[in-house]
Protein backbone atom coordinates (compact mmCIF):
# COMPACT_ATOMS: atom_id res chain seq x y z
CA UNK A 1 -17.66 51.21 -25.37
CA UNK A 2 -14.65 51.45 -23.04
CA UNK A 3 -16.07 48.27 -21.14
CA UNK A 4 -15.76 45.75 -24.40
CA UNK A 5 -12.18 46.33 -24.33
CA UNK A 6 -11.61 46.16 -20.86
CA UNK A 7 -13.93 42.90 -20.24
CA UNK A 8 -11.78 40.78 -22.29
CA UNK A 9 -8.24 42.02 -20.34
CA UNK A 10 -10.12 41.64 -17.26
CA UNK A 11 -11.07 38.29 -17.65
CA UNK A 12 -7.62 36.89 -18.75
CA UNK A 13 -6.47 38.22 -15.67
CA UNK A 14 -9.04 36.68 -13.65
CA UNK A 15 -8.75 33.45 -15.25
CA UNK A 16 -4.91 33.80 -15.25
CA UNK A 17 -5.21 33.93 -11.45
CA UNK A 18 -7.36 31.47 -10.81
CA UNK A 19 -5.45 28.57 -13.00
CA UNK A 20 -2.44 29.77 -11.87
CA UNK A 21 -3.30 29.24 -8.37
CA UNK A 22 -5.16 25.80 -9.30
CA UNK A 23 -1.79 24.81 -11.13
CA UNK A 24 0.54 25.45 -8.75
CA UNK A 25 -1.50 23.60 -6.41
CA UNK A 26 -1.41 20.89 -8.40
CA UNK A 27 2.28 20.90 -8.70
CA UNK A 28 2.99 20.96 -4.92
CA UNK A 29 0.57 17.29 -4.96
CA UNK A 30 2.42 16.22 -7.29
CA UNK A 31 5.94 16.93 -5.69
CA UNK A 32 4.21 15.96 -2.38
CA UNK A 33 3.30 12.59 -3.79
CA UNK A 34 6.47 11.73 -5.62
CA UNK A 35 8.16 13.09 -2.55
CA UNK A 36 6.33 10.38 -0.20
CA UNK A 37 6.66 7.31 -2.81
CA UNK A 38 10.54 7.90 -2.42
CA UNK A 39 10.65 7.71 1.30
CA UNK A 40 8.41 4.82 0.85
CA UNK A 41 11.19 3.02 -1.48
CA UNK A 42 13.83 3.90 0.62
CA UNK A 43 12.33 1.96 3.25
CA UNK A 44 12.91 -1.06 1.22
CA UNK A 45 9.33 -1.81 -0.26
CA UNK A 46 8.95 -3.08 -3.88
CA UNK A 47 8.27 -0.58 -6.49
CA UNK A 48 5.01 -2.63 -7.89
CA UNK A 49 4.14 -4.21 -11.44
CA UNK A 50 2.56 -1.43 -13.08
CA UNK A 51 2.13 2.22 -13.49
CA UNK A 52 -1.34 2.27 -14.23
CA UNK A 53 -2.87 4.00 -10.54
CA UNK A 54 -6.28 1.55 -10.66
CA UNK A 55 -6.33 -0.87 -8.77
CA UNK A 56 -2.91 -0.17 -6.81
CA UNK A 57 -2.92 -1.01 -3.31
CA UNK A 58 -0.76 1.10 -0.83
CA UNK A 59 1.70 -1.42 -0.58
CA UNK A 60 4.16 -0.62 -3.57
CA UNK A 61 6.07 2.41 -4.46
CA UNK A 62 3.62 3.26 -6.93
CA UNK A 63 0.84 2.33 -5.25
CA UNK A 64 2.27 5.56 -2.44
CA UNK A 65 2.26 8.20 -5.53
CA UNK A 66 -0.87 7.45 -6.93
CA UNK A 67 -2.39 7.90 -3.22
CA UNK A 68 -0.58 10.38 -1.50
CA UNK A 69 -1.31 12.91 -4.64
CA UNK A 70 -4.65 14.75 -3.71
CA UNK A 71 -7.32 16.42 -5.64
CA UNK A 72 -5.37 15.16 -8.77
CA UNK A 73 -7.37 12.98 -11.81
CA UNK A 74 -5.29 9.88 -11.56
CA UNK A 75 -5.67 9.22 -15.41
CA UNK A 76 -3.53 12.07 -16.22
CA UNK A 77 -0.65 11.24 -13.85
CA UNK A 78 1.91 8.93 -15.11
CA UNK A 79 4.50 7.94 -12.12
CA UNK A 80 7.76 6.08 -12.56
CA UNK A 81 10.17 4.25 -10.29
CA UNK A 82 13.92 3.25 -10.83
CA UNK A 83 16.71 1.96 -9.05
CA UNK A 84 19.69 2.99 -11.20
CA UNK A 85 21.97 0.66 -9.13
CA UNK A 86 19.88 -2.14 -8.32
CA UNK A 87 17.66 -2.88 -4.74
CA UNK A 88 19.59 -3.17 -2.20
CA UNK A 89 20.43 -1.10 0.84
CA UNK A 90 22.47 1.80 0.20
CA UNK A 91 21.49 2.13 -3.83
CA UNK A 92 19.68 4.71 -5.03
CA UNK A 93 15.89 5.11 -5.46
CA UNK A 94 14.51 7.60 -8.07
CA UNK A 95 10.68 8.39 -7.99
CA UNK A 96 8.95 10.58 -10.89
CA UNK A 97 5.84 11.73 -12.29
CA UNK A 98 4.48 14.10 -14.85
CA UNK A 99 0.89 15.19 -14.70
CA UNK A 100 -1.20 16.83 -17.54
CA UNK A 101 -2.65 19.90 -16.26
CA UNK A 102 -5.88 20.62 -17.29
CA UNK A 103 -6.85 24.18 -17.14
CA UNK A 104 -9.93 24.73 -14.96
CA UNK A 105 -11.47 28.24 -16.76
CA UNK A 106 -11.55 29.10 -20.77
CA UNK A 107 -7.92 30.69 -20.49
CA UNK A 108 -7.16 28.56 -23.28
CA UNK A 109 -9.64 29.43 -25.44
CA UNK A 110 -9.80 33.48 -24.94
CA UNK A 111 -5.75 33.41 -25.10
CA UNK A 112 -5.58 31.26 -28.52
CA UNK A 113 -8.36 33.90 -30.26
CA UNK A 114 -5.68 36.03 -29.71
CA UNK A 115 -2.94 34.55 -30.11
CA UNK A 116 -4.08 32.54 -33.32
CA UNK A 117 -4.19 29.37 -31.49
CA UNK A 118 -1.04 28.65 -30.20
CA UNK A 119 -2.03 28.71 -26.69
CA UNK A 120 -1.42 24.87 -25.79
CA UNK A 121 -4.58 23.05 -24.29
CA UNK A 122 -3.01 21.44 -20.90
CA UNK A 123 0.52 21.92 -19.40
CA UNK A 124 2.80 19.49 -18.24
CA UNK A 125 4.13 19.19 -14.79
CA UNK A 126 6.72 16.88 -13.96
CA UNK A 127 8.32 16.17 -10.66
CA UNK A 128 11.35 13.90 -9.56
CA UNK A 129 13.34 12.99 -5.87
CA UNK A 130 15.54 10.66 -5.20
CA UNK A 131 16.60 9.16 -1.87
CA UNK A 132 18.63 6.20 -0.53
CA UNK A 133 17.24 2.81 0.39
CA UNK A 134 17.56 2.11 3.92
């Protein structure tokens, strides 16, 4: 009897854990990438035609994000590039991206029979830098 109350606690821990650590590894790609398509801009390459990640070659800014982010589904990542001031040396670029976490175990689902189902479904990381062009 003492086990059908502890089973449930135990496994929201254990599937706390485990997306927790799944999440925050997919943050740290996510900074990492945005991180590299900004050094990549300030080096004076183009930012690219699109922010779709198919198809993108490694020759544009975006085209750095999309492949420098690992173990990430590139559908759910959504990368941006501006240059507030215009391209040219000494200007400003600004790389960003937001990626829809999807979580990995049923966290979801044994937190929103609990919680009446306000537990959201995915969670949304976003990550920005900003360097000059060289």
């Amino acid at each position: 009897m003492e086990l059908a109350f502890f089973v449930p606690i135990l496994l929201v821990l254990v599937f706390g854990i485990v997306d927790f650590g799944l999440g925050m590894r997919a943050y740290v790609s996510l900074s990492n990438g945005v991180r590299e398509g900004a050094r990549f801009g300030a080096l004076g390459n183009p930012a690219g035609a699109t922010t779709d990640c198919d198809g993108i070659t490694n020759t544009t800014v975006y085209g750095k994000v999309c492949s420098s982010v690992d173990h990430l589904d590139l559908d759910e990542l959504s990368p941006s590039v501006a240059y507030p001031s215009g391209f040219g040396k000494g200007n400003e670029v600004v790389v960003s991206a937001t990626y829809e976490y999807q979580f990995v175990t049923p966290i979801g689902d044994l937190i929103g029979f609990f919680s009446g189902g306000t537990f959201p479904e995915s969670i949304s990381l976003q990550s920005s830098s900003n360097m000059r062009v060289e």
